[in-house]
PDB file of N, CA and C in Angstrom:
ATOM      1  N   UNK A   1     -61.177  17.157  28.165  1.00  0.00           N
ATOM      2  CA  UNK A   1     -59.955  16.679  27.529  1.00  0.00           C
ATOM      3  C   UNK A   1     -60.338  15.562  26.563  1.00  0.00           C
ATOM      4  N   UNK A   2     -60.034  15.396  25.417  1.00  0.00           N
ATOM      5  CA  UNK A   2     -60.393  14.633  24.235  1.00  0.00           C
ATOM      6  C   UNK A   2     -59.125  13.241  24.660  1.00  0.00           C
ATOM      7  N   UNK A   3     -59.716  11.886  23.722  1.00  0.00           N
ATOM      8  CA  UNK A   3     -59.233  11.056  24.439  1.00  0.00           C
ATOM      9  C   UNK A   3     -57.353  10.546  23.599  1.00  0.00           C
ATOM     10  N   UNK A   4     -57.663  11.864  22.630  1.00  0.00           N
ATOM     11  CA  UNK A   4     -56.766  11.987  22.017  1.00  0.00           C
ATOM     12  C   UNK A   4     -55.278  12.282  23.021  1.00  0.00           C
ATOM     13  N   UNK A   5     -55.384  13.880  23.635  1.00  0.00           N
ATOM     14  CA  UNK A   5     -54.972  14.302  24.631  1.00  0.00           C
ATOM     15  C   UNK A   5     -54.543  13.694  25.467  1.00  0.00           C
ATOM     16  N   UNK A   6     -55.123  12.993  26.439  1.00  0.00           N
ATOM     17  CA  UNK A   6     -55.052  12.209  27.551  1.00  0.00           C
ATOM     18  C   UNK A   6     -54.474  10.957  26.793  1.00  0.00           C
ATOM     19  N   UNK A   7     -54.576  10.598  26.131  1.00  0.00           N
ATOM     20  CA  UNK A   7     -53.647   9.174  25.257  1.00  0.00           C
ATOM     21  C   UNK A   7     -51.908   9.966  25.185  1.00  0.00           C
ATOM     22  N   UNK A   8     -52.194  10.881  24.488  1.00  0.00           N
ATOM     23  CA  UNK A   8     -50.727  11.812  24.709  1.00  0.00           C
ATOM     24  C   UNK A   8     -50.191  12.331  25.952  1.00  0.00           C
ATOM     25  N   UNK A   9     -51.185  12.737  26.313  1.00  0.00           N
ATOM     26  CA  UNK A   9     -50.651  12.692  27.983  1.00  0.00           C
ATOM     27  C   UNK A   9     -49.658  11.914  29.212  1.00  0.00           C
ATOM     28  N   UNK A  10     -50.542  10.554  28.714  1.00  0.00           N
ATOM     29  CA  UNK A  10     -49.982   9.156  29.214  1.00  0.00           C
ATOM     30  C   UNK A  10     -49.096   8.619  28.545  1.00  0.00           C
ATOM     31  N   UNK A  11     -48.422   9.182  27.706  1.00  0.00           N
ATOM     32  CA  UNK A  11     -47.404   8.346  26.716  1.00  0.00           C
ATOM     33  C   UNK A  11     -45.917   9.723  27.033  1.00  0.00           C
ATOM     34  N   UNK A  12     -46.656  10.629  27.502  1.00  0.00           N
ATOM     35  CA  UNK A  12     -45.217  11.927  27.959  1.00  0.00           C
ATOM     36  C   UNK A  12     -45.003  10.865  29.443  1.00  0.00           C
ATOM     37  N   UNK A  13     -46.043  10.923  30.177  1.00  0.00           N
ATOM     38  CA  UNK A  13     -46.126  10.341  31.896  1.00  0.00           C
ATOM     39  C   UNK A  13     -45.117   9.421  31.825  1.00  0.00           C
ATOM     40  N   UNK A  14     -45.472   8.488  31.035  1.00  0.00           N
ATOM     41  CA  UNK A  14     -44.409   7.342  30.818  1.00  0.00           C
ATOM     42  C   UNK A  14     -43.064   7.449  30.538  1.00  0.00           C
ATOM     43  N   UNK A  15     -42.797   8.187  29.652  1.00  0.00           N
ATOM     44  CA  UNK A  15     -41.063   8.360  29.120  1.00  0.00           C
ATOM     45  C   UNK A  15     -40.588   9.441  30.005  1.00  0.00           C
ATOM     46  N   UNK A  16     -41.462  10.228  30.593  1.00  0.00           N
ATOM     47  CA  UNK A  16     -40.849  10.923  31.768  1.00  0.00           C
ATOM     48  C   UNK A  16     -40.376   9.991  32.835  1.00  0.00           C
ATOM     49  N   UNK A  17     -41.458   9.027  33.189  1.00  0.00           N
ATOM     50  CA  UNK A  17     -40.806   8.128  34.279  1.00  0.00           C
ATOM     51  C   UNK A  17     -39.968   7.279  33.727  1.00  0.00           C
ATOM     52  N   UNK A  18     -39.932   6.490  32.633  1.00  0.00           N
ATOM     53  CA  UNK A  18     -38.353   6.028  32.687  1.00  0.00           C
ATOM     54  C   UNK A  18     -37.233   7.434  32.119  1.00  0.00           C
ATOM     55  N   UNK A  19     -36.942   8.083  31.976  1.00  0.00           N
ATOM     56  CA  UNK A  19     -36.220   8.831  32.149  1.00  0.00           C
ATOM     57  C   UNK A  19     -35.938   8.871  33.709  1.00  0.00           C
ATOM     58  N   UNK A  20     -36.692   9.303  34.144  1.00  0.00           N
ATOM     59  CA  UNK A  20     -36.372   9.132  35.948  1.00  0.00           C
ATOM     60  C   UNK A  20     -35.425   8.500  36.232  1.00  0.00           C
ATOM     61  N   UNK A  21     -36.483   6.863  36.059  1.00  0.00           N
ATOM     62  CA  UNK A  21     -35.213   5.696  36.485  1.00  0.00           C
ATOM     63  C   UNK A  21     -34.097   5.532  35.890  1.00  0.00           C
ATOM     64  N   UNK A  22     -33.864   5.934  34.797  1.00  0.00           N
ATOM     65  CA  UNK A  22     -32.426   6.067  33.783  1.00  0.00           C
ATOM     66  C   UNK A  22     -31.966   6.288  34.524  1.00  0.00           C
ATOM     67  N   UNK A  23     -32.388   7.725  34.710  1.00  0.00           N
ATOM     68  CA  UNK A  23     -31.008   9.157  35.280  1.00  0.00           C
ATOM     69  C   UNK A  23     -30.776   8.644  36.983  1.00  0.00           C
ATOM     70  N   UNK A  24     -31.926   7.385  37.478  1.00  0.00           N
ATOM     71  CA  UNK A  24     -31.270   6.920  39.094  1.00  0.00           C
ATOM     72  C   UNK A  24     -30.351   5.618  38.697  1.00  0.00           C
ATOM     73  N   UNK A  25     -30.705   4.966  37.636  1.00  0.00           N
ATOM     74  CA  UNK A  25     -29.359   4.014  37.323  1.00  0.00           C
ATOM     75  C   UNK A  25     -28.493   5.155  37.105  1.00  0.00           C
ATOM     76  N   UNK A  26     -27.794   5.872  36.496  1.00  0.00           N
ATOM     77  CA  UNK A  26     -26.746   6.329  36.011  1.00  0.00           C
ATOM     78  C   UNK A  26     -26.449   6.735  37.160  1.00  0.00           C
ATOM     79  N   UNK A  27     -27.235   7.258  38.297  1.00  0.00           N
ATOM     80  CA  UNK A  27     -26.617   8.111  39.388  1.00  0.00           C
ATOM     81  C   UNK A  27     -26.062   7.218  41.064  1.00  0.00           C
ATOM     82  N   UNK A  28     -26.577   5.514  40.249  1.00  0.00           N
ATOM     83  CA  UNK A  28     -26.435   4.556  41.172  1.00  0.00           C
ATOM     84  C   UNK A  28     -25.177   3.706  40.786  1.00  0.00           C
ATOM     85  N   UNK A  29     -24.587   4.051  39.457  1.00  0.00           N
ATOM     86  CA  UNK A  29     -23.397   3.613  39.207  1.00  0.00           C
ATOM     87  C   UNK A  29     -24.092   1.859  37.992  1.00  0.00           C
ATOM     88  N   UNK A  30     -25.403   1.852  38.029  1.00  0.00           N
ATOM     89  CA  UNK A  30     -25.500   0.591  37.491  1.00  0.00           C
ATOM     90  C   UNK A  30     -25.611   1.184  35.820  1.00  0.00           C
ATOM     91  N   UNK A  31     -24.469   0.740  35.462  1.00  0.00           N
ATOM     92  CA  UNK A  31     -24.369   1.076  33.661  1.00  0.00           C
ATOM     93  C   UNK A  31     -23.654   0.382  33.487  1.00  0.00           C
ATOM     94  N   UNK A  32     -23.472   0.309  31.719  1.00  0.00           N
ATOM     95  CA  UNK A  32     -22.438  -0.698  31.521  1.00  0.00           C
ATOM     96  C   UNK A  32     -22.280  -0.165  30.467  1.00  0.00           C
ATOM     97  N   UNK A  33     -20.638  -0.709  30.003  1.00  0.00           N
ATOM     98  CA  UNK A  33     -20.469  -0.212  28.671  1.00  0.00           C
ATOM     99  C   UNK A  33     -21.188  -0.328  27.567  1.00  0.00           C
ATOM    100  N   UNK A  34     -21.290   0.338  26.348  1.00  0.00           N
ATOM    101  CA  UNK A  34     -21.989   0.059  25.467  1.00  0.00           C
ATOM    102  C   UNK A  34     -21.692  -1.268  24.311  1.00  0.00           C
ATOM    103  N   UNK A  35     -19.980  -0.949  24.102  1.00  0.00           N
ATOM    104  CA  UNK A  35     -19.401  -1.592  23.575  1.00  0.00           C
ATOM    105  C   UNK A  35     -19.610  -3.236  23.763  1.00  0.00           C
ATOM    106  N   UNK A  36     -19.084  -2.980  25.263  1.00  0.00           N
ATOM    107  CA  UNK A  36     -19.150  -4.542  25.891  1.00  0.00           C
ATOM    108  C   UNK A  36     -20.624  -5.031  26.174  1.00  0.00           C
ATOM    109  N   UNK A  37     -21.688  -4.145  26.430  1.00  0.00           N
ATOM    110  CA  UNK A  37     -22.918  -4.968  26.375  1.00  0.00           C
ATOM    111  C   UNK A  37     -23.284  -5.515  24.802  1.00  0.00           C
ATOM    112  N   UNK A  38     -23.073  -4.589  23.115  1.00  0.00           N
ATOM    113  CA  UNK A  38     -23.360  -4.800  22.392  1.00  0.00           C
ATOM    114  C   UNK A  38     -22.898  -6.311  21.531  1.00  0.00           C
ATOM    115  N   UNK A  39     -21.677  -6.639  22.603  1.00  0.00           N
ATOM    116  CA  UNK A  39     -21.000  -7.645  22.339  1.00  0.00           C
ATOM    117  C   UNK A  39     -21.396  -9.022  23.055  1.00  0.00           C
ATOM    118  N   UNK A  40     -21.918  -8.760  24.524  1.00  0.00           N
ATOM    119  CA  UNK A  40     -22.900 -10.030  24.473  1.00  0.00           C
ATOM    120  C   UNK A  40     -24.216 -10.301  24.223  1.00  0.00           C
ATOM    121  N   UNK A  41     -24.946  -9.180  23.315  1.00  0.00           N
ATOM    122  CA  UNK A  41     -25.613  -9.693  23.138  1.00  0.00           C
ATOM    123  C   UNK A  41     -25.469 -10.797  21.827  1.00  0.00           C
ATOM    124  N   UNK A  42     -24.608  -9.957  21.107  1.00  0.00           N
ATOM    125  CA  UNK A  42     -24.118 -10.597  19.395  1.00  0.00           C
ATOM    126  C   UNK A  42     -23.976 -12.270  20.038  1.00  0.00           C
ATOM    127  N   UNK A  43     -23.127 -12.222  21.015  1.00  0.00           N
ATOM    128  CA  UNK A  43     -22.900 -13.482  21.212  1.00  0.00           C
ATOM    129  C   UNK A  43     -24.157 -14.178  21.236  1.00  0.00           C
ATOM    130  N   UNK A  44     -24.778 -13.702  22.580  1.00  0.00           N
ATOM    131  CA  UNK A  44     -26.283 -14.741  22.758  1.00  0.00           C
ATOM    132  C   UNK A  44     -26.857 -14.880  21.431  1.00  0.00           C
ATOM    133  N   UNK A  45     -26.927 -14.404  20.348  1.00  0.00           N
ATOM    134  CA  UNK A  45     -28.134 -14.126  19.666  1.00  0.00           C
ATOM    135  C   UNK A  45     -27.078 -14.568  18.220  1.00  0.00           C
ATOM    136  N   UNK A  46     -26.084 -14.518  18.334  1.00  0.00           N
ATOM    137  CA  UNK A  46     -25.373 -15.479  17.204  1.00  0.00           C
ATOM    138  C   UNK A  46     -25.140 -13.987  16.119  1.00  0.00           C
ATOM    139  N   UNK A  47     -25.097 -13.015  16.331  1.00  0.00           N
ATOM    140  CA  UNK A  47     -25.340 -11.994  15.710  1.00  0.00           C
ATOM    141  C   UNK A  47     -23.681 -11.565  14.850  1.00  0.00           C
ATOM    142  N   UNK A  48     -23.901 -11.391  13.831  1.00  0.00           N
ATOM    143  CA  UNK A  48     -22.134 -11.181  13.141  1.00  0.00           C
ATOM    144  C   UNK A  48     -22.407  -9.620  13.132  1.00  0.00           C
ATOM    145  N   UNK A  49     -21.662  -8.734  13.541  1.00  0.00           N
ATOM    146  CA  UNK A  49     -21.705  -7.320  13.153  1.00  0.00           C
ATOM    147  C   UNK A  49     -21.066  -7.058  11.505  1.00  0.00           C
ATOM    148  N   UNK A  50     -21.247  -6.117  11.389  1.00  0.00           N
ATOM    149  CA  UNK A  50     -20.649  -5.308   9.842  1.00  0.00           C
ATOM    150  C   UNK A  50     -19.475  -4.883  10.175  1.00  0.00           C
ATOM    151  N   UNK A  51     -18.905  -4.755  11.299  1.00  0.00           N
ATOM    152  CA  UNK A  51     -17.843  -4.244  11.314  1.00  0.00           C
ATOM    153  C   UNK A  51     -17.235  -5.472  11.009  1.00  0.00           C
ATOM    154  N   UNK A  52     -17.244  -6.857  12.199  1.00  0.00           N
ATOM    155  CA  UNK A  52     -16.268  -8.311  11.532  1.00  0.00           C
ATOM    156  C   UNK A  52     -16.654  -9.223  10.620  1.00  0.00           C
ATOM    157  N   UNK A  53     -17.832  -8.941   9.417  1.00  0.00           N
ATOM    158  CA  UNK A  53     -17.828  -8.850   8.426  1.00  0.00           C
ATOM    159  C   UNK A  53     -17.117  -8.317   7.416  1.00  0.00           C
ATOM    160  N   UNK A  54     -16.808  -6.701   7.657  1.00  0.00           N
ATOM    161  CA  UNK A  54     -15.920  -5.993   6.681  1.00  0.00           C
ATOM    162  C   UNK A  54     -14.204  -6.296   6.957  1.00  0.00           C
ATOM    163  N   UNK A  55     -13.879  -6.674   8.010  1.00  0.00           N
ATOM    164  CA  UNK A  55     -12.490  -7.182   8.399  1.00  0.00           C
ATOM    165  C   UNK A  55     -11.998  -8.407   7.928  1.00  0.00           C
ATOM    166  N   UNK A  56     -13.223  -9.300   8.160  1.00  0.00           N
ATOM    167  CA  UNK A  56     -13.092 -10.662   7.907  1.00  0.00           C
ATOM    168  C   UNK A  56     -13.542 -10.802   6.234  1.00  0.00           C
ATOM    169  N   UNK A  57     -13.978 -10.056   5.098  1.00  0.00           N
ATOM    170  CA  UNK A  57     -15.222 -10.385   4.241  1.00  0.00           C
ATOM    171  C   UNK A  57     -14.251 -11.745   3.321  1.00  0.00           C
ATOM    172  N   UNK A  58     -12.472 -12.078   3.268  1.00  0.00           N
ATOM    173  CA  UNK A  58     -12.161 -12.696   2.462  1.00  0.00           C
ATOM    174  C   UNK A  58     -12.417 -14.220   2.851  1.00  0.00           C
ATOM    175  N   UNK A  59     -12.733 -14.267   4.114  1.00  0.00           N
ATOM    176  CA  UNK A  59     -13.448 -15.888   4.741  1.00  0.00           C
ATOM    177  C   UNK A  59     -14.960 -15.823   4.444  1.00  0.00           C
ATOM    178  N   UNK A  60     -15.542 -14.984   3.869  1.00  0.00           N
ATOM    179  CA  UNK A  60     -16.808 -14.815   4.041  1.00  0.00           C
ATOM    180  C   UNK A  60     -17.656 -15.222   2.293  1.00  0.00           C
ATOM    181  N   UNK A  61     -16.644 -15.028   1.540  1.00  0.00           N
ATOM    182  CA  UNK A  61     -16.764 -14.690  -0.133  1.00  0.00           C
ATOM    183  C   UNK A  61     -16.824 -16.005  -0.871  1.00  0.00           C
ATOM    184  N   UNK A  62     -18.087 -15.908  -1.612  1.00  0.00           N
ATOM    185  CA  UNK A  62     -18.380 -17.626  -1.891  1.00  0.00           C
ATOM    186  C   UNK A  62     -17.779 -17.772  -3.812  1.00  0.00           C
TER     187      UNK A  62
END
């Protein structure tokens, strides 16, 4: 097996196993919305989306 192969090998191994654990969070009930996680992160991270940019753009316009 070339070390090419086996480099590819180990990189399927891997996303197979988190796939695994995905599909046992999802089947353990630990998820969360998308919406509402995408929203704290904006917060932590000070992040303005494009969407309340495009709502807001007449407070925004220099």
């Amino acid at each position: 097996m070339s070390m090419e192969t086996y480099e590819n090998a180990q990189r399927r191994l891997a996303m197979y196993g988190a796939i695994e654990v995905s599909e046992q969070q999802i089947d353990n009930g630990d998820v969360k919305d998308a919406d509402e996680a995408l929203k704290e992160i904006r917060a932590k991270y000070g992040i303005i989306s494009r969407t309340f940019l495009f709502e807001n753009h007449q407070q925004f316009e220099l």
